[in-house]
C-alpha atoms as a PDB file:
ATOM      1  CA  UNK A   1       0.000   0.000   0.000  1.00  0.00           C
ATOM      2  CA  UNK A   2       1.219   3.247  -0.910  1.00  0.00           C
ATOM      3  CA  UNK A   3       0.937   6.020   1.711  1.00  0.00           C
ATOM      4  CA  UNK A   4       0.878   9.700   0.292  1.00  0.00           C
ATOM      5  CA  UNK A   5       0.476  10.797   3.901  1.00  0.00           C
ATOM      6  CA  UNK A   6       0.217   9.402   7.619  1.00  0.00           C
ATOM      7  CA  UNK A   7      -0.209  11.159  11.198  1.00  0.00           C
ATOM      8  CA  UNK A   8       1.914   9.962  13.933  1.00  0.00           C
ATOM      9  CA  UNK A   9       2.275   6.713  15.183  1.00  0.00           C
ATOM     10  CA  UNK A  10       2.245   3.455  13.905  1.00  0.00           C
ATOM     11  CA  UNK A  11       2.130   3.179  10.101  1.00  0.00           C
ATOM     12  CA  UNK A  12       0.241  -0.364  10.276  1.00  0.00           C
ATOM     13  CA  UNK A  13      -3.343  -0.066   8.164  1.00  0.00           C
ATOM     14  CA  UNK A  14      -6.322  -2.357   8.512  1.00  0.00           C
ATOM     15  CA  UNK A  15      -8.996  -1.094   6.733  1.00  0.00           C
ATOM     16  CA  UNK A  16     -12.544  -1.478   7.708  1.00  0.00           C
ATOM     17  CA  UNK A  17     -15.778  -0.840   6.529  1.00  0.00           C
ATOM     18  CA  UNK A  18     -16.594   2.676   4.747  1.00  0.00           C
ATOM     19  CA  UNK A  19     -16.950   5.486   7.029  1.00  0.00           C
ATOM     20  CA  UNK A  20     -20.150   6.561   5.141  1.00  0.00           C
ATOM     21  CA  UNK A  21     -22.632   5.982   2.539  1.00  0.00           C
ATOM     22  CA  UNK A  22     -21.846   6.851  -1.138  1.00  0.00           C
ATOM     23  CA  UNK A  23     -23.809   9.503  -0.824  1.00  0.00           C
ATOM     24  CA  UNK A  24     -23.199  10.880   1.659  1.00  0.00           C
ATOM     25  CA  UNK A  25     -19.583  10.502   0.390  1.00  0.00           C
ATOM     26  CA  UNK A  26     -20.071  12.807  -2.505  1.00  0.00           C
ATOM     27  CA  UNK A  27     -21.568  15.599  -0.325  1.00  0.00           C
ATOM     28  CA  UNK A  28     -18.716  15.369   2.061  1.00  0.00           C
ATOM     29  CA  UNK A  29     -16.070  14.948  -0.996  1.00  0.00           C
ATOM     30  CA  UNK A  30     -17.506  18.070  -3.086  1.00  0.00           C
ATOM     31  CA  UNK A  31     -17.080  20.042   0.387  1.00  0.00           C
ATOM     32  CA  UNK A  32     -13.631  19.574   1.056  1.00  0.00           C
ATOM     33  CA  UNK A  33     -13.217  19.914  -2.504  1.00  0.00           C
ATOM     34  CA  UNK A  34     -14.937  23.747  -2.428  1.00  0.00           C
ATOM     35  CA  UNK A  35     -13.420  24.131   0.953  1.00  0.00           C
ATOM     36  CA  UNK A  36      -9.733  23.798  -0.538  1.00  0.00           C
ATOM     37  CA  UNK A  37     -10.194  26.149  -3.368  1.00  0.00           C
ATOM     38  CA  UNK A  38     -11.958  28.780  -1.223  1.00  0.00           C
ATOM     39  CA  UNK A  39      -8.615  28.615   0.738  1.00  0.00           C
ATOM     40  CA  UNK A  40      -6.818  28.433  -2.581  1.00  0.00           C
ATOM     41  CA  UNK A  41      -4.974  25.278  -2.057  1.00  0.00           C
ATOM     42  CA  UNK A  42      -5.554  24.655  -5.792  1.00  0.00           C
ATOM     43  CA  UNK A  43      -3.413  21.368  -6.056  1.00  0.00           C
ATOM     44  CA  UNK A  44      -4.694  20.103  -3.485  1.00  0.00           C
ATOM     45  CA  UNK A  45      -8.176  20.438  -4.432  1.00  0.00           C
ATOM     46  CA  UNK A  46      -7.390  18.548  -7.850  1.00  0.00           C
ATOM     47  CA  UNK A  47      -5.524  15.662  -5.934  1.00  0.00           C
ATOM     48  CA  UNK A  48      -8.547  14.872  -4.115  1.00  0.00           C
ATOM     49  CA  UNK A  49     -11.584  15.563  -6.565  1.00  0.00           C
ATOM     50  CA  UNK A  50      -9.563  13.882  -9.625  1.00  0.00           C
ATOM     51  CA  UNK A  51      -8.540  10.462  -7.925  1.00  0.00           C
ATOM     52  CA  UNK A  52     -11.289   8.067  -6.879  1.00  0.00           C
ATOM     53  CA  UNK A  53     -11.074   8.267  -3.532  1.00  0.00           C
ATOM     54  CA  UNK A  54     -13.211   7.008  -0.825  1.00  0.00           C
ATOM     55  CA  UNK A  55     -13.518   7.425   3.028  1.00  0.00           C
ATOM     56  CA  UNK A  56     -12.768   4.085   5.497  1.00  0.00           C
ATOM     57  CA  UNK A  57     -12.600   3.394   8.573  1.00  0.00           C
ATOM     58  CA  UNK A  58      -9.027   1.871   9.420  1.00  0.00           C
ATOM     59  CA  UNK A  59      -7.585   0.127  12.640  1.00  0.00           C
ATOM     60  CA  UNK A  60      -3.967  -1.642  13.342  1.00  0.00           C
ATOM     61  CA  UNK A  61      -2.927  -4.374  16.342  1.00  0.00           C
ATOM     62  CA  UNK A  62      -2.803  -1.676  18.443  1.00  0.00           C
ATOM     63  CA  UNK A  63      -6.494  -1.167  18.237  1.00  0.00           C
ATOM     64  CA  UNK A  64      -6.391   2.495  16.900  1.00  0.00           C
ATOM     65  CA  UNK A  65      -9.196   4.039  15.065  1.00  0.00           C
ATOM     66  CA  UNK A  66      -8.951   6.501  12.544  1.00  0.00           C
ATOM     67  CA  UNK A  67      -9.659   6.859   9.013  1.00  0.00           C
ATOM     68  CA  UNK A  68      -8.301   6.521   5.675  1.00  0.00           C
ATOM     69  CA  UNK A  69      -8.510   8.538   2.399  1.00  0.00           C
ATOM     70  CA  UNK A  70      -7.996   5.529   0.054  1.00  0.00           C
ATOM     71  CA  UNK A  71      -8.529   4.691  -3.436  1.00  0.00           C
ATOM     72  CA  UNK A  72      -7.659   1.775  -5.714  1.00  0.00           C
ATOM     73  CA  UNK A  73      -5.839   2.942  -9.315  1.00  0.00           C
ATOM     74  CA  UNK A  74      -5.390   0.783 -12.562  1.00  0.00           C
ATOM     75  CA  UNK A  75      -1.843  -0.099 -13.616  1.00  0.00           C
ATOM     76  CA  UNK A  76      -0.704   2.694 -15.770  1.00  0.00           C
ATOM     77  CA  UNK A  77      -2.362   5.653 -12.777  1.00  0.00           C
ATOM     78  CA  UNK A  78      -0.544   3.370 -10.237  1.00  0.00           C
ATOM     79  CA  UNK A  79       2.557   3.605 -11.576  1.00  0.00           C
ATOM     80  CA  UNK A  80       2.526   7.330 -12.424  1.00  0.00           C
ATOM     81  CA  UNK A  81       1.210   8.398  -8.378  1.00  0.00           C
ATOM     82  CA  UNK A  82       3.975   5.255  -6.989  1.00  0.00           C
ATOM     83  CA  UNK A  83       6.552   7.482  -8.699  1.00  0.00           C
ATOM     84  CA  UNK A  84       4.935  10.799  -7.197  1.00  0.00           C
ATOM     85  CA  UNK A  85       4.361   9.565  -3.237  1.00  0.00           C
ATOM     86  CA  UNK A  86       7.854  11.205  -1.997  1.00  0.00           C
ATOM     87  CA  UNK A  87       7.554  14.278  -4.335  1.00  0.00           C
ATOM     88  CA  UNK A  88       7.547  16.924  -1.308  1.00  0.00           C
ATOM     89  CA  UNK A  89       4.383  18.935  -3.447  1.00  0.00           C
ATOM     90  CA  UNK A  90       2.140  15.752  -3.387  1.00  0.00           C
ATOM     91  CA  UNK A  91       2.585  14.762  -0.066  1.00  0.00           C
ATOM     92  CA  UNK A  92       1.433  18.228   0.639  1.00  0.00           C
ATOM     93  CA  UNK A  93      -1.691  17.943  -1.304  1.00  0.00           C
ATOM     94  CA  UNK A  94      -2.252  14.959   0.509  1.00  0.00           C
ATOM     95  CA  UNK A  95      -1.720  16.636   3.656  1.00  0.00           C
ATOM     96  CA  UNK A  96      -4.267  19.228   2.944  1.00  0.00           C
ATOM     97  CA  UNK A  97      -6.524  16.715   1.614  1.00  0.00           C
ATOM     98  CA  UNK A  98      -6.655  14.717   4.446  1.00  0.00           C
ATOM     99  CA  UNK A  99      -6.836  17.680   7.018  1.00  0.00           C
ATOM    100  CA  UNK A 100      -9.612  19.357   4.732  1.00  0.00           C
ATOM    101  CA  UNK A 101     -11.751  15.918   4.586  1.00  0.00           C
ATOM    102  CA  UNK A 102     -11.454  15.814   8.931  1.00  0.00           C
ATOM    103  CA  UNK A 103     -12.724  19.056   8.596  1.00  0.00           C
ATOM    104  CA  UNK A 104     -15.991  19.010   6.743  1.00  0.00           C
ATOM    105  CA  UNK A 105     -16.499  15.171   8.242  1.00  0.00           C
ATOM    106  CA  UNK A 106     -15.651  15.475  12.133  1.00  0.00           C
ATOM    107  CA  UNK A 107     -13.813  12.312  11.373  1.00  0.00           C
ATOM    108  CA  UNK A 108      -9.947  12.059  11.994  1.00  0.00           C
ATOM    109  CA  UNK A 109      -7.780  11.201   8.780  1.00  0.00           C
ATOM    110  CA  UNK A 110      -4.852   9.870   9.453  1.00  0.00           C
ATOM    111  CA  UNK A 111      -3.749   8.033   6.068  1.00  0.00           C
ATOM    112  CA  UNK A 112      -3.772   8.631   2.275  1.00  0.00           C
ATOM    113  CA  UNK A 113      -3.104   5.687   0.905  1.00  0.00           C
ATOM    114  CA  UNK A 114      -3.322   3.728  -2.707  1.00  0.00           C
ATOM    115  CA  UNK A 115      -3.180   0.474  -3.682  1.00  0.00           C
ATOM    116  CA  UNK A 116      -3.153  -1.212  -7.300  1.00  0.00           C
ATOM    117  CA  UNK A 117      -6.289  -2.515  -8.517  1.00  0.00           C
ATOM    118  CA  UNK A 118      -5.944  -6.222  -8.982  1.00  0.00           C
ATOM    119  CA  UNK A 119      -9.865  -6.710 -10.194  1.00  0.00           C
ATOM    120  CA  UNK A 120      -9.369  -7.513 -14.470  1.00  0.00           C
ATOM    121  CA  UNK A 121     -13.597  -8.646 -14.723  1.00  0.00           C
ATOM    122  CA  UNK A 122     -16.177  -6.493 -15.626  1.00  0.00           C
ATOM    123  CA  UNK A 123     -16.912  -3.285 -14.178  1.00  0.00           C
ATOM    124  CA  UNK A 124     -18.397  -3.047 -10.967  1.00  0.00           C
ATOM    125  CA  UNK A 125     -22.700  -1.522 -11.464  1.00  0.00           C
ATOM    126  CA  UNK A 126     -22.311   1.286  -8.929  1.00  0.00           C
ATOM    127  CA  UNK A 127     -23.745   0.380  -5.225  1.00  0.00           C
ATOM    128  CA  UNK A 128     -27.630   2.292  -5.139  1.00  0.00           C
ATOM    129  CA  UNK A 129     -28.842   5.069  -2.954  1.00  0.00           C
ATOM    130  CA  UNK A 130     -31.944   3.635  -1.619  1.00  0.00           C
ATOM    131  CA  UNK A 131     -34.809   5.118  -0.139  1.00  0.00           C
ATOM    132  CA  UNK A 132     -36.203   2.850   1.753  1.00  0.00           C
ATOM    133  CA  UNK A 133     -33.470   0.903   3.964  1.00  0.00           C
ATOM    134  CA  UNK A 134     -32.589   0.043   7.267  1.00  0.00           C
ATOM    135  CA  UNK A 135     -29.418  -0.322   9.373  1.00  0.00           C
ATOM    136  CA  UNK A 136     -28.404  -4.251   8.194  1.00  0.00           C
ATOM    137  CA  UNK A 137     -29.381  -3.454   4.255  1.00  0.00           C
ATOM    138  CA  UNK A 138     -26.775   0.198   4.833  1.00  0.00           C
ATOM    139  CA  UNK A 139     -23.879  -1.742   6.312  1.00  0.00           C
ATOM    140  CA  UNK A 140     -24.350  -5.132   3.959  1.00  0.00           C
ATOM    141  CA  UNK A 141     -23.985  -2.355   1.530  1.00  0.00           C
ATOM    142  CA  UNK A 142     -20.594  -0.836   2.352  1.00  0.00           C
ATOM    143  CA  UNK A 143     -19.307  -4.384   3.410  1.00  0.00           C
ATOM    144  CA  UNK A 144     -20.041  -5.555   0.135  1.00  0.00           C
ATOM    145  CA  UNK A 145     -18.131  -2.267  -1.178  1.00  0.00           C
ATOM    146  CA  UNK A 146     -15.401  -2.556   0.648  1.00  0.00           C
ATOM    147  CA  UNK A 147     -14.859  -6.181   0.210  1.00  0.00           C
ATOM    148  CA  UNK A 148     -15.356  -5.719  -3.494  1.00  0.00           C
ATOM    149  CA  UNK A 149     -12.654  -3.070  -3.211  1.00  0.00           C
ATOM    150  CA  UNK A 150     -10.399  -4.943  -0.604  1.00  0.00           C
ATOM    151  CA  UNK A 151     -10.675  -8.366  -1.633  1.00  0.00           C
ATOM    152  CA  UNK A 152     -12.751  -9.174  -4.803  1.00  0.00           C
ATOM    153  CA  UNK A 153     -15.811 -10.165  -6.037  1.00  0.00           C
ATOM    154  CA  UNK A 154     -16.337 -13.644  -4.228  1.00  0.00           C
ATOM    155  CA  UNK A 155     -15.665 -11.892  -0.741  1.00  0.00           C
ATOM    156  CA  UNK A 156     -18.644  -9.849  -1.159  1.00  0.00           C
ATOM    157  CA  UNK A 157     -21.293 -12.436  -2.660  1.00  0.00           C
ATOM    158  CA  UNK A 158     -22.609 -12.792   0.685  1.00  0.00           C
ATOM    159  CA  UNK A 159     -22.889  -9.236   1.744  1.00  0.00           C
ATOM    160  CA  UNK A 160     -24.417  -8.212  -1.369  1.00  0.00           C
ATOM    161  CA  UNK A 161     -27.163 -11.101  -0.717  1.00  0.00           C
ATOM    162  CA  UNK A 162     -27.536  -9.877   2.548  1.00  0.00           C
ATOM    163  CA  UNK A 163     -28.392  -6.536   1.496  1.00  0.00           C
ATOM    164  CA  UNK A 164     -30.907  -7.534  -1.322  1.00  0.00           C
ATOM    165  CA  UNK A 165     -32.568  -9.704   1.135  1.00  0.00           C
ATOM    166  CA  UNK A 166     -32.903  -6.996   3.996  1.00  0.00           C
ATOM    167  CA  UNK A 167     -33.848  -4.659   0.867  1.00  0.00           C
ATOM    168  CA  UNK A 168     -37.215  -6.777   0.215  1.00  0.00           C
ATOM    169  CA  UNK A 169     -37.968  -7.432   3.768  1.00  0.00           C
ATOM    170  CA  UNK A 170     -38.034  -3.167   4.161  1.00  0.00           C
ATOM    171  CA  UNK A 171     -39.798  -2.390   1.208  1.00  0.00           C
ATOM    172  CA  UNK A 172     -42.705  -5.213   2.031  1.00  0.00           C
ATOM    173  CA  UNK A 173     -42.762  -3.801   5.685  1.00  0.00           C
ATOM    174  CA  UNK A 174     -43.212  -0.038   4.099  1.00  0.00           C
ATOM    175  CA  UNK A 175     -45.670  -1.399   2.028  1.00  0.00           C
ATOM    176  CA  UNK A 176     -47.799  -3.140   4.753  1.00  0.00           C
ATOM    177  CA  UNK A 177     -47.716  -6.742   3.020  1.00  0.00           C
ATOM    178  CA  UNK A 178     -48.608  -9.430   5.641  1.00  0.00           C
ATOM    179  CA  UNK A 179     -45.132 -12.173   4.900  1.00  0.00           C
ATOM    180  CA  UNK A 180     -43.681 -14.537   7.226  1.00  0.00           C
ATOM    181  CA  UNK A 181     -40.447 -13.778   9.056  1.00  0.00           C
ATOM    182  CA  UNK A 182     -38.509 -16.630   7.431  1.00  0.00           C
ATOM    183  CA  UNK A 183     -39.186 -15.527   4.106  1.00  0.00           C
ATOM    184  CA  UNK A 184     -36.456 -15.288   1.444  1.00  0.00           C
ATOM    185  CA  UNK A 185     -35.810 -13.856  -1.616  1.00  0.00           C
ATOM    186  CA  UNK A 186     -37.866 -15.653  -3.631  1.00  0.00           C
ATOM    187  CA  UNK A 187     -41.324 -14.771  -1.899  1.00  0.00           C
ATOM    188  CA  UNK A 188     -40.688 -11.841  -1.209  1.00  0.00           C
ATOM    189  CA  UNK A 189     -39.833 -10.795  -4.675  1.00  0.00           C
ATOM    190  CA  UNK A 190     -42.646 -12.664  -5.676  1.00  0.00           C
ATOM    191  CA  UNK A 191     -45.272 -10.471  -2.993  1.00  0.00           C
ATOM    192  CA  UNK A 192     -43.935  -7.373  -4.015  1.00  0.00           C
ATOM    193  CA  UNK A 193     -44.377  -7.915  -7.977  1.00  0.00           C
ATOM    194  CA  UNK A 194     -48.013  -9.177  -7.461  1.00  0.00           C
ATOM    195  CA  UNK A 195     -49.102  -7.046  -4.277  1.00  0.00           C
ATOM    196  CA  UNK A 196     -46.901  -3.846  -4.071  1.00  0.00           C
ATOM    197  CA  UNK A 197     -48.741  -0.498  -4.941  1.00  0.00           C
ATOM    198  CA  UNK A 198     -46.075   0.622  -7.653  1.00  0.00           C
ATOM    199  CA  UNK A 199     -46.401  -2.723  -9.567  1.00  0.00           C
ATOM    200  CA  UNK A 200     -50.082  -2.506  -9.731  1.00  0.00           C
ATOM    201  CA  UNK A 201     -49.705   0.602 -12.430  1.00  0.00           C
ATOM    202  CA  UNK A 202     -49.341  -0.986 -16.012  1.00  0.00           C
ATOM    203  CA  UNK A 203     -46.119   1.236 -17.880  1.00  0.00           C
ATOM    204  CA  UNK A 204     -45.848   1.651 -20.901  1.00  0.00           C
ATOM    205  CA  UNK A 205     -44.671  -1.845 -23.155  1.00  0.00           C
ATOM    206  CA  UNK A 206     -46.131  -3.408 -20.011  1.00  0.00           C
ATOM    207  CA  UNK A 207     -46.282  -6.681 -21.859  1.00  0.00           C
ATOM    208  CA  UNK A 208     -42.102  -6.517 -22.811  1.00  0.00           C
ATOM    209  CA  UNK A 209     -41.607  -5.128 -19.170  1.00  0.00           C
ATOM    210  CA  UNK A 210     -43.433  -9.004 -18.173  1.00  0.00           C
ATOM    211  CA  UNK A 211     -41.008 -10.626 -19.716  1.00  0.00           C
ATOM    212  CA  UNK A 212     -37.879  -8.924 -18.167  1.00  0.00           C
ATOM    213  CA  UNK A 213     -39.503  -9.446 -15.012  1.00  0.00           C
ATOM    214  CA  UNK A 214     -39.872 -12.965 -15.297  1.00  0.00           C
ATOM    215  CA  UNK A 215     -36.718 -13.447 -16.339  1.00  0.00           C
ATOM    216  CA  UNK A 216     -35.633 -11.445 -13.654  1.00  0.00           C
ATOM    217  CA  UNK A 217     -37.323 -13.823 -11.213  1.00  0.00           C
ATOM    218  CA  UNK A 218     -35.399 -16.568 -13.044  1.00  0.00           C
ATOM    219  CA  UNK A 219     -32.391 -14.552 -11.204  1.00  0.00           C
ATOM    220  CA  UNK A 220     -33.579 -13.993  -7.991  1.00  0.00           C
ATOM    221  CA  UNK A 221     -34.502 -17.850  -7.676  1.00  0.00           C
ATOM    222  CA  UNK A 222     -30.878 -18.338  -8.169  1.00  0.00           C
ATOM    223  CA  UNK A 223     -29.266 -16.331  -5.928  1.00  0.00           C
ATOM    224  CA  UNK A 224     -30.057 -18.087  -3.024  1.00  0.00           C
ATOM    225  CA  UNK A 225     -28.277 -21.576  -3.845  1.00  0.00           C
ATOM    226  CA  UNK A 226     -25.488 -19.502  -5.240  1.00  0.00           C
ATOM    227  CA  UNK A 227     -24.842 -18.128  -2.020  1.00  0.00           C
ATOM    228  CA  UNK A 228     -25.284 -20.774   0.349  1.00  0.00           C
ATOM    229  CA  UNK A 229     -22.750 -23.122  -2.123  1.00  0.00           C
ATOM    230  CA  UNK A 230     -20.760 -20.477  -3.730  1.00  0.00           C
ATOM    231  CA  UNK A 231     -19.634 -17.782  -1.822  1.00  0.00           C
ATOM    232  CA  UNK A 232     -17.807 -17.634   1.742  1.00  0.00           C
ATOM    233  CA  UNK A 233     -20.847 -17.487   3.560  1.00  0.00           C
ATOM    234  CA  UNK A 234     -20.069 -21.134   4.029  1.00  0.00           C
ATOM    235  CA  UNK A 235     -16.560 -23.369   3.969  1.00  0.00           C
ATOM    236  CA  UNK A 236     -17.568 -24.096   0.331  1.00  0.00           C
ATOM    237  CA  UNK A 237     -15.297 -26.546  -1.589  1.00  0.00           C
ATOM    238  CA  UNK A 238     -15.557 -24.441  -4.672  1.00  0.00           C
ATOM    239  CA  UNK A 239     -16.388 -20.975  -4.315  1.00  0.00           C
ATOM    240  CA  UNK A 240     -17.568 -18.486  -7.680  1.00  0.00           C
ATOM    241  CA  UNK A 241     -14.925 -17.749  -9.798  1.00  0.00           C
ATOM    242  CA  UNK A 242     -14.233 -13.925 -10.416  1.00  0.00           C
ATOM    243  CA  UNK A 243     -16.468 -12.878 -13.339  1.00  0.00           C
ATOM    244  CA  UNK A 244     -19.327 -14.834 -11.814  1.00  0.00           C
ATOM    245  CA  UNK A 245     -19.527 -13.353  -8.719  1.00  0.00           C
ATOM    246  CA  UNK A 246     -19.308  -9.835 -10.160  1.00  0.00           C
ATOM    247  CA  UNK A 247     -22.106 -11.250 -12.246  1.00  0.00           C
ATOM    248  CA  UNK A 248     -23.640 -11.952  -9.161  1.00  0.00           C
ATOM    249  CA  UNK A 249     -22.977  -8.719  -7.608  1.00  0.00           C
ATOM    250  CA  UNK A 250     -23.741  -6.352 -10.539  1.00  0.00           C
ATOM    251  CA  UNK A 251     -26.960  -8.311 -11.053  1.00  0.00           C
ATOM    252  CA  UNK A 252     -28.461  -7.568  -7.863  1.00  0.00           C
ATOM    253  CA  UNK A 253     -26.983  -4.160  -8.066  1.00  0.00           C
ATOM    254  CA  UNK A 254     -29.389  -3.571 -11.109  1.00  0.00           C
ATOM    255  CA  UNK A 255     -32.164  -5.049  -9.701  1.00  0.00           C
ATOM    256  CA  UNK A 256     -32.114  -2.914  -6.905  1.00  0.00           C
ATOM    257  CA  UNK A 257     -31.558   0.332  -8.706  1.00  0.00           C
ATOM    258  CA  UNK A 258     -34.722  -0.679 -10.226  1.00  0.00           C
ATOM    259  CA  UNK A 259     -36.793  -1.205  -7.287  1.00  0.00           C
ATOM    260  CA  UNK A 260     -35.392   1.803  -5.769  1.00  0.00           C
ATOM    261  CA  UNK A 261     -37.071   3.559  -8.920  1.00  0.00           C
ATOM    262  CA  UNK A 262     -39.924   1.897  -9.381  1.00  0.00           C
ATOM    263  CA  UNK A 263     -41.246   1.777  -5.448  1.00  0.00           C
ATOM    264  CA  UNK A 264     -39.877   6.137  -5.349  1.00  0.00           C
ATOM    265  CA  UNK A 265     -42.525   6.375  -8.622  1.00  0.00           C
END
């Protein structure tokens, strides 16, 4: 891991789950973004709005919490920053970065750090910003992220499920649809197709829209054998390869996007 900057003590990193949402994440980014130019640390604000950075919570064996301003770059953007992390001038930006992200987020950076992105599947669907949630489906979320980030796709098969399955379980609660406490995915993408108020309204190509739905239950009924034989939720023989558990990943990525949209109609 490279380090572009680190506050005193030990240099150890263990990074954790994401300090917040991705949302919330862009708020808090643009900020210290605006707050660095305002102060005319120009450099500084281009370092930090122009590399994919992200907020975590870190710890080391001495049990220390703090944060880290970390991001992930491709080969070619790894090798040029490597080659840049003693240059006095970007340690500085870092510096700035980190002390203008503390700022605007009451949290206490204490790393900027890189790593090289070892992921060489297909692109990650971005995570979704979903309205109706709870605690579980929020921190499934940035598990799965950070996993996905941390240690690839397979890690965060589980998570992901998780999340989709905390998802449905919220949205039929919102909706007031009587279902059993033991239901899965299954059923309860099942009583929210046939009973929820937004899928009651017929759209436009409602007959095509069928037919991606079905198939789309053809998915869901999947997932669930997937994840109890493929991923790490248990000490499976032989867990997804790569590609198929970002297939995994992206496709319940889409599927909540869409639900998000459809049940916010």
């Amino acid at each position: 891991m490279i380090r572009f900057h680190e506050g005193s003590g030990s240099s150890e990193i263990e990074l954790l789950d994401a300090a917040f949402t991705q949302a919330e994440w862009t708020k808090l980014r643009a900020a210290a973004v605006g707050l660095l130019e305002r102060r005319g640390h120009f450099s500084a604000s281009e370092f930090l709005s122009q590399h994919p950075f992200s907020l975590c919570h870190g710890t080391n064996g001495f049990g220390d919490d703090f944060c880290v301003l970390y991001m992930q770059a491709e080969m070619d953007k790894y090798v040029e920053l490597a080659e840049m992390a003693d240059d006095l001038q970007m340690r500085h930006n870092a510096k700035r970065a980190a002390e203008a992200v503390g700022e605007v987020s009451g949290q206490y950076v204490r790393f900027v750090a890189m790593d090289l992105l070892q992921a060489t599947g297909p692109a990650a669907v971005a995570p979704p910003v979903l309205e109706i949630t709870s605690d579980t489906v929020d921190r499934a979320l940035r598990d799965a992220e950070r996993l996905l980030a941390t240690e690839g796709a397979t890690s965060g098969v589980d998570r992901i499920h998780t999340a989709f399955h905390g998802y449905l379980r919220a949205l039929v609660s919102s909706a007031n649809l009587g279902h059993s406490d033991t239901a899965g995915v299954t059923e309860l993408f099942r009583l929210i197709r046939a009973q929820h108020p937004s899928f009651a309204v017929n759209a436009a190509h409602q007959a095509e829209i069928d037919k991606i739905l079905r198939a789309l239950a053809n998915v869901v009924d999947t997932l669930n054998p997937l994840r109890n034989q493929g991923s790490v939720a248990h000490p499976n023989a032989d867990l997804l390869a790569e590609p198929e558990a970002m297939l995994f990943i992206n496709s319940v990525r889409c599927l909540l996007h869409y639900m998000n949209a459809k049940t916010k109609m």
